[in-house]
Protein backbone atom coordinates (compact mmCIF):
# COMPACT_ATOMS: atom_id res chain seq x y z
CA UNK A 1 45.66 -15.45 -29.54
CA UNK A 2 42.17 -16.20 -29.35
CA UNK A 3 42.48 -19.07 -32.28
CA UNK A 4 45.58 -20.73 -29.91
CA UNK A 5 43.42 -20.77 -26.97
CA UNK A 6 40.11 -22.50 -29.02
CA UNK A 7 42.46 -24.78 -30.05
CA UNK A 8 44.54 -25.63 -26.90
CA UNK A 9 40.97 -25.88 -25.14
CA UNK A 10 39.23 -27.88 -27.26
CA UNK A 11 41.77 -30.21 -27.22
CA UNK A 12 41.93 -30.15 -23.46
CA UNK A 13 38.30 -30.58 -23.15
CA UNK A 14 38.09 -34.00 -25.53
CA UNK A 15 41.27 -35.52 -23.45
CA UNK A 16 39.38 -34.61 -20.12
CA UNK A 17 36.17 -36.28 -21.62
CA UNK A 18 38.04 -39.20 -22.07
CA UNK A 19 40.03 -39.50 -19.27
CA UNK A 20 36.86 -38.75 -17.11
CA UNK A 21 34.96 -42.17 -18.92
CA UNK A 22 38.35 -43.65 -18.47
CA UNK A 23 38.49 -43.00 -14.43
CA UNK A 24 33.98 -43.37 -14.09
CA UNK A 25 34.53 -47.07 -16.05
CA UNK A 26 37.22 -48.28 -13.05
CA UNK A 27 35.33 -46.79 -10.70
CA UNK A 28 31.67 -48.09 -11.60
CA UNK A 29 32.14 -51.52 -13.75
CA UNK A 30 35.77 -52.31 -13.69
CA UNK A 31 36.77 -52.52 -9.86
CA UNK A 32 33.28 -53.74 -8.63
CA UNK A 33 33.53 -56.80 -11.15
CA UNK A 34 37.47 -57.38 -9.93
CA UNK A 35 35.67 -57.46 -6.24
CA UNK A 36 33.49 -60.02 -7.03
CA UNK A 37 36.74 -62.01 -7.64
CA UNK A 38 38.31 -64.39 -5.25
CA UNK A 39 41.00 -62.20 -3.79
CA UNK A 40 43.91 -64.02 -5.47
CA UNK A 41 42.03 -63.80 -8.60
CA UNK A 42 41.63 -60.51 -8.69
CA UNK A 43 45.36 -59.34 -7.55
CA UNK A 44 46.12 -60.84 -10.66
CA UNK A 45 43.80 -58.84 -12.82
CA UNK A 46 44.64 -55.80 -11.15
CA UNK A 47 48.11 -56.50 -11.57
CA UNK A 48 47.94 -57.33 -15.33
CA UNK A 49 45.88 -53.99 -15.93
CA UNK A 50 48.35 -51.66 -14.23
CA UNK A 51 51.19 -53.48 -16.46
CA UNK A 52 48.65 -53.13 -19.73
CA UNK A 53 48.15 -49.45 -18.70
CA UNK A 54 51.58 -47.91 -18.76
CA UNK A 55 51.57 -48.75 -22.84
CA UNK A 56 52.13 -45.74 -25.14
CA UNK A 57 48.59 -45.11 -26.19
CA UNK A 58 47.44 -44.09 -22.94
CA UNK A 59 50.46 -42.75 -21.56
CA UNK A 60 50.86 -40.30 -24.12
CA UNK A 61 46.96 -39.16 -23.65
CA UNK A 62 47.21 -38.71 -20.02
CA UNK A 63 50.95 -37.41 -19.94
CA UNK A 64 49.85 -35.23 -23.36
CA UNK A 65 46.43 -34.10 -21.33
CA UNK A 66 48.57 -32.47 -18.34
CA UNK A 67 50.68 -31.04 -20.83
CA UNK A 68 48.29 -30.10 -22.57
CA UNK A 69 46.34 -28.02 -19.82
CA UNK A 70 49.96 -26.69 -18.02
CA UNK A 71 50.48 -24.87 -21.83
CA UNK A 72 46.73 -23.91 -21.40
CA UNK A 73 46.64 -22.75 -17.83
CA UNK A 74 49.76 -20.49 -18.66
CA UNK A 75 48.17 -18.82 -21.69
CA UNK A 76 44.91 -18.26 -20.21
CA UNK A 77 46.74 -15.76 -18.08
CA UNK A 78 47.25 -13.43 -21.13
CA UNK A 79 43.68 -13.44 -22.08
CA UNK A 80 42.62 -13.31 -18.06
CA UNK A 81 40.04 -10.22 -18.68
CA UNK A 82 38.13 -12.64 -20.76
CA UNK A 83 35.56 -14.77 -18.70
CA UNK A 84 36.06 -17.69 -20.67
CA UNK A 85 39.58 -17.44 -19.71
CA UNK A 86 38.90 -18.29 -15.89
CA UNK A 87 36.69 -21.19 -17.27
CA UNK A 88 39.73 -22.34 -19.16
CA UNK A 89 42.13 -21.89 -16.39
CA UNK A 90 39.54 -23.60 -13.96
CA UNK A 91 39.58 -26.93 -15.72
CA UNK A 92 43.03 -26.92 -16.82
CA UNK A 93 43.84 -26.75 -12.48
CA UNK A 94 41.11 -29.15 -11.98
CA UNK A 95 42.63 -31.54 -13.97
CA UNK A 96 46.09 -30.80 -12.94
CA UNK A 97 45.78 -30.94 -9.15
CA UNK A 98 42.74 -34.03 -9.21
CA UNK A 99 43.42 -35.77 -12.40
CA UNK A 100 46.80 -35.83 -12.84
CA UNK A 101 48.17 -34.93 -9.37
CA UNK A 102 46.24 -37.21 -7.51
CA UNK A 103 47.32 -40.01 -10.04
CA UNK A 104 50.67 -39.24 -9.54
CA UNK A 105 50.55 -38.86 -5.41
CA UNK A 106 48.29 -41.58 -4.85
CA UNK A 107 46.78 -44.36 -7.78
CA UNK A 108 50.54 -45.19 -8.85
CA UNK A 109 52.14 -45.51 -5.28
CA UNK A 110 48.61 -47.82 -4.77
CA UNK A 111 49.66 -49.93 -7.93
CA UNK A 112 53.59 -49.97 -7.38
CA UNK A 113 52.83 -51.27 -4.45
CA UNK A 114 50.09 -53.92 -5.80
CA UNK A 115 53.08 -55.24 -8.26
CA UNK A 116 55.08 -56.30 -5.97
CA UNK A 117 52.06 -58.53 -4.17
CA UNK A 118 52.49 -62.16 -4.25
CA UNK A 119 48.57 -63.43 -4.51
CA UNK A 120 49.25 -66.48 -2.52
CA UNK A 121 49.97 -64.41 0.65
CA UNK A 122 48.16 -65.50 4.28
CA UNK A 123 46.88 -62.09 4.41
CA UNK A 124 45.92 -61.23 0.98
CA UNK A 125 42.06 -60.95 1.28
CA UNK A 126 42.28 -58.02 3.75
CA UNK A 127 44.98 -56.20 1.66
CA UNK A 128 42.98 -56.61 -1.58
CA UNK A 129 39.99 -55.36 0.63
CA UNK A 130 41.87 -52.06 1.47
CA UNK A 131 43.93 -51.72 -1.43
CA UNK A 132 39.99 -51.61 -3.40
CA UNK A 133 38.42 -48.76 -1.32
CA UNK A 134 41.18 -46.87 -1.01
CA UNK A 135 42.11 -47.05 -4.68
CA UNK A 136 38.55 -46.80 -5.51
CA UNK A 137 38.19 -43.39 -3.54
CA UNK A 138 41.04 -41.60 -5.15
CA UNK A 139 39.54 -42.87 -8.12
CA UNK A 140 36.48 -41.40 -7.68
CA UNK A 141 37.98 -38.01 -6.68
CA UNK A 142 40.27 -38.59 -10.56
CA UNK A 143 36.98 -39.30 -12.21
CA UNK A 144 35.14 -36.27 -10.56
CA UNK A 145 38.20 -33.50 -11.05
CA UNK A 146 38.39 -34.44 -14.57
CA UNK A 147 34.72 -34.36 -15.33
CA UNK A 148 34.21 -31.25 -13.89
CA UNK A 149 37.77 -30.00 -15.58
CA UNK A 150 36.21 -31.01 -19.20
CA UNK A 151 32.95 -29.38 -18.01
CA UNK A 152 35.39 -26.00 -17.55
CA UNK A 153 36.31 -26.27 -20.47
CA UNK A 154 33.39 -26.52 -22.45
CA UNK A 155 31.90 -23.68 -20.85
CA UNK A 156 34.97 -21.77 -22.09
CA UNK A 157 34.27 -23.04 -25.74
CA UNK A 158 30.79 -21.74 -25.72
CA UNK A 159 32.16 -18.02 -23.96
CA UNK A 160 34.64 -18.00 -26.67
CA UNK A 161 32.59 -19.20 -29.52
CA UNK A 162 34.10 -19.91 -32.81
CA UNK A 163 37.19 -17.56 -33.69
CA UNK A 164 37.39 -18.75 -37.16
């Protein structure tokens, strides 16, 4: 049992890590350089990198990541008198409820919605304005969750140690 949960957790923890670089680059680089944009300008980046996101090679990361940390979060519960087990359950929620949940409830509505934008819209500078902080925030809460998720999990790698 132990040997499943090393490996189910170190897996978890290197998809949080990059997920977490994945949500702090959007948040600190990606989005502040689209808002430098002319407003039309950057509707269509935006646009283009929601359509470049949903390929396979992230999708099955972040879809394999929540997975990855329901199987996790369920087995933990067998080992609970463990401590590293809470540390493992901890991150696998973490990521679950801020990572993947707020995704779900909140950066895909924000980008379905962008996708159907026109750019040359009369009104398009104040709904790129909103559309930025409010997708930036939840961003920031994705990018937080799932760093402190993958910093869970470490901490129940080093209570378990090495099973081998």
């Amino acid at each position: 049992m132990t040997e499943l949960l090393f490996v189910l957790t170190l897996g978890a923890a290197l998809c949080t890590a990059l997920l977490a670089g994945t949500f702090f680059a959007f948040s600190m680089f990606f989005m502040r350089a689209l808002g430098g944009l002319a407003a039309e300008r950057g509707i269509v980046a935006m646009q283009a990198t929601v359509l470049a996101i949903k390929k396979p090679i992230f999708l099955v990361l972040f879809f394999g990541t929540a997975l990855l940390c329901l199987v996790l979060g369920v087995t933990t519960i067998l080992a609970w008198r463990e401590v590293y087990a809470h540390y493992a359950f901890a991150g696998a929620a973490l990521f679950l409820v801020g990572g993947f949940g707020v995704t779900m409830l909140r950066s895909v509505p924000l980008n379905n919605a962008l996708l159907a934008w026109s750019p040359d819209n009369k009104d398009v500078i104040e709904r790129w304005r909103r559309y930025r902080l409010n997708w930036v925030r939840w961003n920031h809460v994705r990018a937080i969750s799932t760093l402190l998720a993958c910093a869970c999990l470490v901490l129940a790698l080093a209570g378990m140690g090495l099973p081998f």
